[in-house]
Protein backbone atom coordinates (compact mmCIF):
# COMPACT_ATOMS: atom_id res chain seq x y z
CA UNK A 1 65.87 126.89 37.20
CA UNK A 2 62.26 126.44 36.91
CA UNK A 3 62.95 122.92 37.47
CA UNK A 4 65.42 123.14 40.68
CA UNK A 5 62.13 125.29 42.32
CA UNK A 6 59.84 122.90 41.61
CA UNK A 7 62.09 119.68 42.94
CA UNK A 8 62.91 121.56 45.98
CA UNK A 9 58.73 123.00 46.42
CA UNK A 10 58.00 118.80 46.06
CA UNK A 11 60.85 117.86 48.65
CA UNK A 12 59.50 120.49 50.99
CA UNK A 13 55.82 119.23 50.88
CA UNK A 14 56.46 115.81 51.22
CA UNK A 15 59.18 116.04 54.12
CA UNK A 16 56.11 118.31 55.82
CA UNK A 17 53.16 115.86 54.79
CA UNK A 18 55.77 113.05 56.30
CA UNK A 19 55.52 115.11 59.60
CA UNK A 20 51.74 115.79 59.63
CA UNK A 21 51.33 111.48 59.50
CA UNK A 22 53.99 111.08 62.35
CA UNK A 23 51.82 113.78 64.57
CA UNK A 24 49.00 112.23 63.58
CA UNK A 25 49.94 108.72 64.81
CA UNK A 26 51.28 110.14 67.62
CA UNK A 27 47.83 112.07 68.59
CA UNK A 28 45.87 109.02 68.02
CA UNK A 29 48.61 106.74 70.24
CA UNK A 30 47.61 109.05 72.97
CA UNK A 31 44.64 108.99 72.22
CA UNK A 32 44.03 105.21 72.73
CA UNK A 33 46.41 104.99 75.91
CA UNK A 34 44.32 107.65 77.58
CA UNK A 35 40.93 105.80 76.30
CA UNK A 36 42.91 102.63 77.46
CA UNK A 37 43.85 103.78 80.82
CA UNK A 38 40.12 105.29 81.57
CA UNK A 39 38.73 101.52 80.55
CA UNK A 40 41.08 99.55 82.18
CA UNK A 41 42.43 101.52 85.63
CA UNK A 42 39.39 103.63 86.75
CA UNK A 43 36.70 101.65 85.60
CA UNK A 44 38.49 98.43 85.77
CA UNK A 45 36.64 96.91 82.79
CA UNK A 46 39.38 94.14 81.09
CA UNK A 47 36.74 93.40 78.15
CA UNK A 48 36.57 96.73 77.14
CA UNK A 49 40.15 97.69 77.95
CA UNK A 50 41.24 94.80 75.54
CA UNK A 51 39.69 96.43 72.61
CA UNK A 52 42.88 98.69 73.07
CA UNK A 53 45.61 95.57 73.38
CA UNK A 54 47.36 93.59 71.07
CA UNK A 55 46.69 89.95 70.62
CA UNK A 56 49.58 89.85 73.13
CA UNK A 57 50.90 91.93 76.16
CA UNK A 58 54.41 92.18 77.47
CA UNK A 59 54.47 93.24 80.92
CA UNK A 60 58.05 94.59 82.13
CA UNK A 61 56.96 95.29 86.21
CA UNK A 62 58.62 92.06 88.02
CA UNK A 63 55.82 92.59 90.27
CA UNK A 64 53.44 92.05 87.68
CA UNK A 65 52.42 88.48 85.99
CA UNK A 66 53.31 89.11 81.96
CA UNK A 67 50.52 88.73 79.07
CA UNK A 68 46.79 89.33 79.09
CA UNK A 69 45.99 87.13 81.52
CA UNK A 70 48.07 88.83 84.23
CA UNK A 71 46.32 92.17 83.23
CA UNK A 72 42.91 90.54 83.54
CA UNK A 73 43.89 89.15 87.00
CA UNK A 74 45.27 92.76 88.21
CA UNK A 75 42.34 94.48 86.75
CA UNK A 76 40.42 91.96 88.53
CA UNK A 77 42.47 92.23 92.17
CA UNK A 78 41.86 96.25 91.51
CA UNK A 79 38.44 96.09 91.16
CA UNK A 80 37.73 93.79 94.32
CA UNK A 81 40.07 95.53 96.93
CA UNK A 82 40.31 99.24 95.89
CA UNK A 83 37.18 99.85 94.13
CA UNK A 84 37.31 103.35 94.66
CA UNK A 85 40.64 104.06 93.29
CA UNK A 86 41.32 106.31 90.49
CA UNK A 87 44.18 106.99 88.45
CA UNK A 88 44.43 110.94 86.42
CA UNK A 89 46.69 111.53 83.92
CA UNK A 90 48.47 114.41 84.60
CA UNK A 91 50.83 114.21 81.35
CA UNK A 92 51.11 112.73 78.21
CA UNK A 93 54.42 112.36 75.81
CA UNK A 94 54.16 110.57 72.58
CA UNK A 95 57.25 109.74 70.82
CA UNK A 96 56.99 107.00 67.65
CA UNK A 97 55.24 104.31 69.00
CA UNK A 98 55.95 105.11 72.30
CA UNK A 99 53.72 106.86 74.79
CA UNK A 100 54.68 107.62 78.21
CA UNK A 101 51.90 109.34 80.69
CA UNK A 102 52.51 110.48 83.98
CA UNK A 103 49.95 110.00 87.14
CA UNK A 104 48.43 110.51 89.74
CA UNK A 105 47.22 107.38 90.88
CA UNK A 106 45.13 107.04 94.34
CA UNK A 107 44.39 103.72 95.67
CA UNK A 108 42.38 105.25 98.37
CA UNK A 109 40.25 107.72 99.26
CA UNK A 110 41.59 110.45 101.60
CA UNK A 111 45.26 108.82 100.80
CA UNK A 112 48.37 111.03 98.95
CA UNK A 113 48.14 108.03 96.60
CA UNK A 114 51.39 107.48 93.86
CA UNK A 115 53.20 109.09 91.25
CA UNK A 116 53.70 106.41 88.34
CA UNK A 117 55.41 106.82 85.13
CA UNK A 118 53.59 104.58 82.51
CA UNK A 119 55.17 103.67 79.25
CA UNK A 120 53.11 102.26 76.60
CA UNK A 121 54.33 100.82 73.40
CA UNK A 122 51.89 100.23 70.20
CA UNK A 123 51.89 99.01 67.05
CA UNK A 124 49.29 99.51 64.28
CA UNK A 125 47.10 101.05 67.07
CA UNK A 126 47.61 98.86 69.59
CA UNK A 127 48.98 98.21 72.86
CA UNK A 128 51.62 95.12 72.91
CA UNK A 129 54.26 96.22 75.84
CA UNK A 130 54.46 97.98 79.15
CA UNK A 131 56.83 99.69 81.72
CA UNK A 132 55.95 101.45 84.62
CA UNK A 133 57.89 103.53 87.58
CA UNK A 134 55.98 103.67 91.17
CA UNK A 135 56.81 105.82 93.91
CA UNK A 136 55.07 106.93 97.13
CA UNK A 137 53.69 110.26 97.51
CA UNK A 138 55.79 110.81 101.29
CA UNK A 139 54.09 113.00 103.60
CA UNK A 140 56.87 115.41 104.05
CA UNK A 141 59.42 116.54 101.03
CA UNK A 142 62.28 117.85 100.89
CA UNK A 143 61.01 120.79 98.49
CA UNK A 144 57.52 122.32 97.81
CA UNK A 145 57.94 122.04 94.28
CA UNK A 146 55.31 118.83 93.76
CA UNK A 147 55.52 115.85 92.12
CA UNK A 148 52.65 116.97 89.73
C-alpha cells in the first residue's frame, strides 16, 4: 500500500513539474515575441530584432519576400516611409512553440490603422517562421462591439 501511495505521489509531481516547464517555455516564447515585436516593428531596429530570429526565417505573407533578408528590407521600407508608425499588442496566446499576438497596428498618425493577427513559431528560443492576417480598421461597422 505504502508503495502504490508513493508511485502515484511521484506520478503526480512529475506530470505537474512537466506542466510548470511547458508554462514556463510558453511565458518566455511570449516573452521574446513581445521583446521581438518592440525591436523590430516600433523601433524598426533589424540588428537588434535579429538577436530574437533563427539563423533562418520563413515568411508565409505572399506579400512579403521570405528569409532574413526580406525582413531586413521591410524593416527597412517601414522605417523610411512610416516612421511614426506603431504597432501595440493587444493580446498574446502561447501554445507549444507557437505564439500568436493580436494588434493594433497604426501606420499613421491620426489613421484607424489595422487589426493583424501575428503567428510566431520558435524553436529553442527563437523565431524561425511567420504568418500573419491583415485587415482594415473600416470607418463604419456593422456592430459596436470593436475589433480590440
Amino acid at each position: 500500500m505504502k508503495r502504490q501511495v508513493m508511485l502515484t505521489l511521484a506520478s503526480y509531481l512529475m506530470s505537474h513539474a512537466a506542466l510548470g516547464v511547458a508554462g514556463s517555455v510558453q511565458e518566455t516564447n511570449k516573452q521574446i515575441v513581445t521583446q521581438f515585436y518592440q525591436k523590430a516593428l516600433n523601433d524598426k531596429n533589424f540588428d537588434e530584432a535579429q538577436n530574437y530570429l533563427g539563423s533562418w526565417y520563413i515568411q508565409h505573407n505572399p506579400m512579403a519576400q521570405d528569409g532574413l533578408d526580406g525582413l531586413k528590407n521591410y524593416l527597412t521600407y517601414l522605417k523610411n516611409t512610416y516612421p511614426q508608425s506603431h504597432s501595440e499588442i493587444k493580446r498574446i496566446i502561447a501554445d507549444g512553440d507557437y505564439v500568436v499576438v493580436h494588434v493594433h497596428s497604426v501606420l499613421e498618425p491620426d489613421t484607424k490603422g489595422r487589426a493583424i493577427i501575428d503567428i510566431f513559431r520558435l524553436e529553442n528560443g527563437k523565431i524561425y517562421e511567420h504568418w500573419d492576417v491583415i485587415q482594415p480598421i473600416p470607418d463604419e461597422a456593422a456592430n459596436s462591439n470593436g475589433m480590440f
